[in-house]
N, C-alpha and C. Protein backbone atom coordinates (compact mmCIF):
# COMPACT_ATOMS: atom_id res chain seq x y z
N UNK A 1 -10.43 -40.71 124.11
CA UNK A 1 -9.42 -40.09 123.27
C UNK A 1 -8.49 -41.20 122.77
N UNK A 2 -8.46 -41.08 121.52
CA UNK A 2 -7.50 -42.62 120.88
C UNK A 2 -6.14 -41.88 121.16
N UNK A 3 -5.90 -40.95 120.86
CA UNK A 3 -4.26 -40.37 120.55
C UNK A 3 -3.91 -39.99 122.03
N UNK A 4 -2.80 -39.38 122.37
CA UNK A 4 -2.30 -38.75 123.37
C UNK A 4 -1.33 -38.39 123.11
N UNK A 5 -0.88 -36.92 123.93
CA UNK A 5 0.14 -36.39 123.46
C UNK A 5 1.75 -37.22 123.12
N UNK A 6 1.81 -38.01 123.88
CA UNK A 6 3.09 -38.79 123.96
C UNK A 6 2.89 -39.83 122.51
N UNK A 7 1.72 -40.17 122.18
CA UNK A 7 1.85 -41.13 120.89
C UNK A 7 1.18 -40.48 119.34
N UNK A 8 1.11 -39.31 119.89
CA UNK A 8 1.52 -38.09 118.37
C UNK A 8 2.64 -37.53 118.45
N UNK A 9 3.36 -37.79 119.67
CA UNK A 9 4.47 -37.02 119.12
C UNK A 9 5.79 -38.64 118.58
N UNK A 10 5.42 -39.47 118.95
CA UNK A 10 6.21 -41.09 118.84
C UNK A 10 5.81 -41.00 116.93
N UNK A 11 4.98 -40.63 117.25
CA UNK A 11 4.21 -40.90 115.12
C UNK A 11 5.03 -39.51 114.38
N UNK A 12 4.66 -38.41 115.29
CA UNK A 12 5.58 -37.59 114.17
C UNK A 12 7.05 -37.56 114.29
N UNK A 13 7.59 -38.34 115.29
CA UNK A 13 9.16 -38.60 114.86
C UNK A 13 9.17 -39.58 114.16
N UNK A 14 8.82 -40.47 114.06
CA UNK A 14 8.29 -41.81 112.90
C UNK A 14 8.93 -40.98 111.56
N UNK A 15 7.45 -40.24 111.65
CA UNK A 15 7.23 -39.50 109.78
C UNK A 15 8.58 -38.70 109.93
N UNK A 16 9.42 -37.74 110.65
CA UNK A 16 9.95 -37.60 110.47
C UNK A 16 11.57 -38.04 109.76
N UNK A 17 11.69 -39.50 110.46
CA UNK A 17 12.58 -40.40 109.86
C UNK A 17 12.49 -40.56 108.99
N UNK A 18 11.23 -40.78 108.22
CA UNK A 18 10.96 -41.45 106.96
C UNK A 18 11.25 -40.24 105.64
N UNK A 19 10.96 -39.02 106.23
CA UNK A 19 10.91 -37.82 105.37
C UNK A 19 12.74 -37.76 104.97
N UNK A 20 13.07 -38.03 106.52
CA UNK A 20 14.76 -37.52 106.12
C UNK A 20 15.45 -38.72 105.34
N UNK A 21 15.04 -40.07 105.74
CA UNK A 21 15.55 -40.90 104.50
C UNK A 21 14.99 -40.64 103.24
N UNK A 22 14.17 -40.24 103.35
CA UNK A 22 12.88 -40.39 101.38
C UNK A 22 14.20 -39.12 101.07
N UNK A 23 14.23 -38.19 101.73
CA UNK A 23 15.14 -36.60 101.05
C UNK A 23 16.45 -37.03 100.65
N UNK A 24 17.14 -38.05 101.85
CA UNK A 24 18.15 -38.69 101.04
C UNK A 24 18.56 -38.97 99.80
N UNK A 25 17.47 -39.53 99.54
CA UNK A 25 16.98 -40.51 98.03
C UNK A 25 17.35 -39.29 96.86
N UNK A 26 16.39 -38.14 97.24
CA UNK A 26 16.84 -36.93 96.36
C UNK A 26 18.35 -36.60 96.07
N UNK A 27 19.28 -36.98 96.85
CA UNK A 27 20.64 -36.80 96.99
C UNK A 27 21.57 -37.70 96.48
N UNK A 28 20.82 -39.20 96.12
CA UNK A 28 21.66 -39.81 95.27
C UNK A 28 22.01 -39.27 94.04
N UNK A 29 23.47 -39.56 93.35
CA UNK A 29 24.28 -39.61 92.17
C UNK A 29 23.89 -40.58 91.49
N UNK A 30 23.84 -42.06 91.79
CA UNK A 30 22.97 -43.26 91.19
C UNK A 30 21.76 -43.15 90.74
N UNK A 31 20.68 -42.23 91.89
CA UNK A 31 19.56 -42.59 91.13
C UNK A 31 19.02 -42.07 89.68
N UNK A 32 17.68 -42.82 89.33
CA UNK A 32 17.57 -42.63 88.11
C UNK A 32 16.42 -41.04 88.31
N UNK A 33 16.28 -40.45 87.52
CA UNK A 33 14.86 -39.53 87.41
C UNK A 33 13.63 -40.08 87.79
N UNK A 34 13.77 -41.20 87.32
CA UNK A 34 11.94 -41.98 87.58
C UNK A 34 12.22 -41.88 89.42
N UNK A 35 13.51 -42.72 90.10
CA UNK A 35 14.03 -42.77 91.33
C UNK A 35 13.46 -41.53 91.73
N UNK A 36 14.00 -40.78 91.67
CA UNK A 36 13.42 -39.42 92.31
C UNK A 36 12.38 -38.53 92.16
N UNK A 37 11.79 -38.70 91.30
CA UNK A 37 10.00 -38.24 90.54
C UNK A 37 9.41 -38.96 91.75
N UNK A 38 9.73 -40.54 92.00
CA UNK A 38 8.86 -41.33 93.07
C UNK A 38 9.54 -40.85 94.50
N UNK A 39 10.13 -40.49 95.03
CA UNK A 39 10.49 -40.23 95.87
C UNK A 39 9.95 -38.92 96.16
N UNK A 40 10.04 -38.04 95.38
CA UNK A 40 9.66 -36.74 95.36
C UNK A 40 8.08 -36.62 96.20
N UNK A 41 7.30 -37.19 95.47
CA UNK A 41 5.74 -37.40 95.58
C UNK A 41 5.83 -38.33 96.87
N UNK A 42 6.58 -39.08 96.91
CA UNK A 42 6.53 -39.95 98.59
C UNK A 42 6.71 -39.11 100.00
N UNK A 43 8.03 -38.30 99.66
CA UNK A 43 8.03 -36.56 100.30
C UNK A 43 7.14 -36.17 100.53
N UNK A 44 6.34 -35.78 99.42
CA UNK A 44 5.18 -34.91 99.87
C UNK A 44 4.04 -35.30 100.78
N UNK A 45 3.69 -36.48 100.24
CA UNK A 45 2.89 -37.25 100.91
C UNK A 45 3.18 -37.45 102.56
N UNK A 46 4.28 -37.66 103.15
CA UNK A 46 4.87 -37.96 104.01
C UNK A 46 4.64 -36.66 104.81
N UNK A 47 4.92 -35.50 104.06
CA UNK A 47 5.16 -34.33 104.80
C UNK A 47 3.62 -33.75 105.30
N UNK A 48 3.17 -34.22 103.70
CA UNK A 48 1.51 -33.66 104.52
C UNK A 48 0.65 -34.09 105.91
N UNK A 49 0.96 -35.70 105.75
CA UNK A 49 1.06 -36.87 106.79
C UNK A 49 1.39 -35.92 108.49
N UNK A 50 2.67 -36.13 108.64
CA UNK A 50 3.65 -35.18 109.49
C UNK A 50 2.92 -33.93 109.83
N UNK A 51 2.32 -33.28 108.89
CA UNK A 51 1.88 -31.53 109.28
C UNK A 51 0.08 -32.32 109.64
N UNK A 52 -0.57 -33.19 109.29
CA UNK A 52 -1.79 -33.78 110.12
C UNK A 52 -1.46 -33.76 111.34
N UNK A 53 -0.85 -34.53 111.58
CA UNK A 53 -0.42 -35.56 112.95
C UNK A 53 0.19 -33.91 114.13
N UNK A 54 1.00 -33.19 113.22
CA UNK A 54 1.59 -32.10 114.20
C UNK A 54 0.43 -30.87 114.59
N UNK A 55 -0.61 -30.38 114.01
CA UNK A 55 -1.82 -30.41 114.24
C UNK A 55 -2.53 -30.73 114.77
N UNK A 56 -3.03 -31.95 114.83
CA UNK A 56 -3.50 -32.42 115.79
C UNK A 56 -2.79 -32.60 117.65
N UNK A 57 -1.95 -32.91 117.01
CA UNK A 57 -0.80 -32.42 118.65
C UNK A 57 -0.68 -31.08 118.96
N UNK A 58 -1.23 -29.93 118.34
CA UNK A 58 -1.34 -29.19 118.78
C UNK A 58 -2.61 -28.76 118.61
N UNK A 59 -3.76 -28.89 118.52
CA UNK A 59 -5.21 -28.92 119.17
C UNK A 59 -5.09 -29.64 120.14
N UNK A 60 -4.54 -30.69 120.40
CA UNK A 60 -4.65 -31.62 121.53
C UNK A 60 -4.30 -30.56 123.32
N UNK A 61 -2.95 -30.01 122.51
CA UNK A 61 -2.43 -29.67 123.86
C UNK A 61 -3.12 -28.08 124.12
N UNK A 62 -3.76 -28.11 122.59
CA UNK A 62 -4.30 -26.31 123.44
C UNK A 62 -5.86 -27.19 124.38
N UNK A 63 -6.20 -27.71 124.03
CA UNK A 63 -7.44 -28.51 124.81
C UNK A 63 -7.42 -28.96 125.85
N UNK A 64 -6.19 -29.68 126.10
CA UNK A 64 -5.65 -29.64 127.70
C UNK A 64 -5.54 -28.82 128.11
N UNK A 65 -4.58 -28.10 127.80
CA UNK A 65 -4.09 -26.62 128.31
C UNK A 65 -5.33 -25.10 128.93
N UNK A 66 -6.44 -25.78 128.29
CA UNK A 66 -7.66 -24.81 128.35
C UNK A 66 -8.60 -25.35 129.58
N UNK A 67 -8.23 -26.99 129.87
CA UNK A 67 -9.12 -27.88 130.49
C UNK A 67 -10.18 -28.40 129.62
N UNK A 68 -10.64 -28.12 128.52
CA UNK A 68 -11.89 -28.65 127.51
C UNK A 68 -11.05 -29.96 127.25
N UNK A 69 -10.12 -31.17 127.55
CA UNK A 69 -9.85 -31.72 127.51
C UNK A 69 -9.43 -32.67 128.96
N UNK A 70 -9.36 -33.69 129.58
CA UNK A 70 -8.28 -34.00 130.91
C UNK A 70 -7.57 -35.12 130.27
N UNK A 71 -6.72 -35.32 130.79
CA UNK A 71 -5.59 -36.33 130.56
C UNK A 71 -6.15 -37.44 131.16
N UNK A 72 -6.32 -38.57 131.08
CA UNK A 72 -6.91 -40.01 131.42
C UNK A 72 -5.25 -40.67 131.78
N UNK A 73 -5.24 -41.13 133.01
CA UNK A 73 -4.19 -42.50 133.14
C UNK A 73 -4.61 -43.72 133.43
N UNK A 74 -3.76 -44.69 132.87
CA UNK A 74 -4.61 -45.98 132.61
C UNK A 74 -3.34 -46.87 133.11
N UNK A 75 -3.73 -47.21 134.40
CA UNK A 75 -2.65 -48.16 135.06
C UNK A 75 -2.64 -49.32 134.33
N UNK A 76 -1.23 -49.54 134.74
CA UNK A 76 -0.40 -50.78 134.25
C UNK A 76 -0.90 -51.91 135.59
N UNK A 77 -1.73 -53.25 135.11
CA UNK A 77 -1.61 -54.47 135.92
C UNK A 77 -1.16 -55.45 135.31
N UNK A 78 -0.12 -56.05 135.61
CA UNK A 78 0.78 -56.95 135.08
C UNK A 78 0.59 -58.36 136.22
N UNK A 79 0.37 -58.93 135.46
CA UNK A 79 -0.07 -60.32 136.17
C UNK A 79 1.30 -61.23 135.55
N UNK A 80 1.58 -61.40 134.90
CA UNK A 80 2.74 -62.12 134.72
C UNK A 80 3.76 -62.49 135.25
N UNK A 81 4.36 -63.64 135.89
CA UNK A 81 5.64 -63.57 136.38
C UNK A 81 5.23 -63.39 137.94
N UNK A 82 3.95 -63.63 138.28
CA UNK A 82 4.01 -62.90 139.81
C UNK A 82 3.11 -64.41 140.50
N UNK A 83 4.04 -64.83 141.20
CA UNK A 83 3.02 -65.66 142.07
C UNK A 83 2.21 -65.90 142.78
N UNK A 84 1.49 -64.68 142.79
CA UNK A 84 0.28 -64.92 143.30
C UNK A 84 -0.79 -64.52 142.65
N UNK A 85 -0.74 -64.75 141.33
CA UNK A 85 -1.32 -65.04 140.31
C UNK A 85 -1.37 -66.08 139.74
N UNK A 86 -0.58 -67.04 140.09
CA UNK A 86 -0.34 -68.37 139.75
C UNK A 86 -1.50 -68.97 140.04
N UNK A 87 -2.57 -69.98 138.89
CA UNK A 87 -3.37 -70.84 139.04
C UNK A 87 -2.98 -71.80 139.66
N UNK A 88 -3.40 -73.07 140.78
CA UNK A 88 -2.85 -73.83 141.56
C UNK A 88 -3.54 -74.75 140.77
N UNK A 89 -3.13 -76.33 140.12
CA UNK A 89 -4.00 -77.33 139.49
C UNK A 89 -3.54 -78.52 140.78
């Protein structure tokens, strides 16, 4: 499984940021029409993006939730910084 619940939901707060700044954009007084025609379509794009990703996080968790899925943990070994890992020359 490439995704997991914890890094579809890290991606759709992502897209979410990006949606609420792009909507911003709609809210400028400065901008021009072309400004917001492109922004507009960046929105959308973004949002469709966002409703993939939230979808899939939720097939994910009905699949767990059913067991037709298990959760995999994948320990952390950190060799760094630890001396007895240290090569001796």
């Amino acid at each position: 499984m490439a995704e997991t619940l914890g890094t579809l939901a890290d991606k759709i707060a992502i897209f979410e940021l990006k949606r609420f700044h792009m909507a911003e954009q709609l809210e400028r007084a400065d901008a021009s029409a072309e400004h917001k025609k492109s922004c507009r379509e960046k929105l959308s794009i973004l949002t469709e993006q966002r409703d993939d990703l939230a979808e899939e996080l939720s097939g994910l968790y009905d699949d767990i939730a059913s067991g037709r899925k298990k959760i995999k943990l994948y320990r952390q070994f950190k060799m760094y910084n630890d001396p007895k890992y240290k090569i001796k020359k």
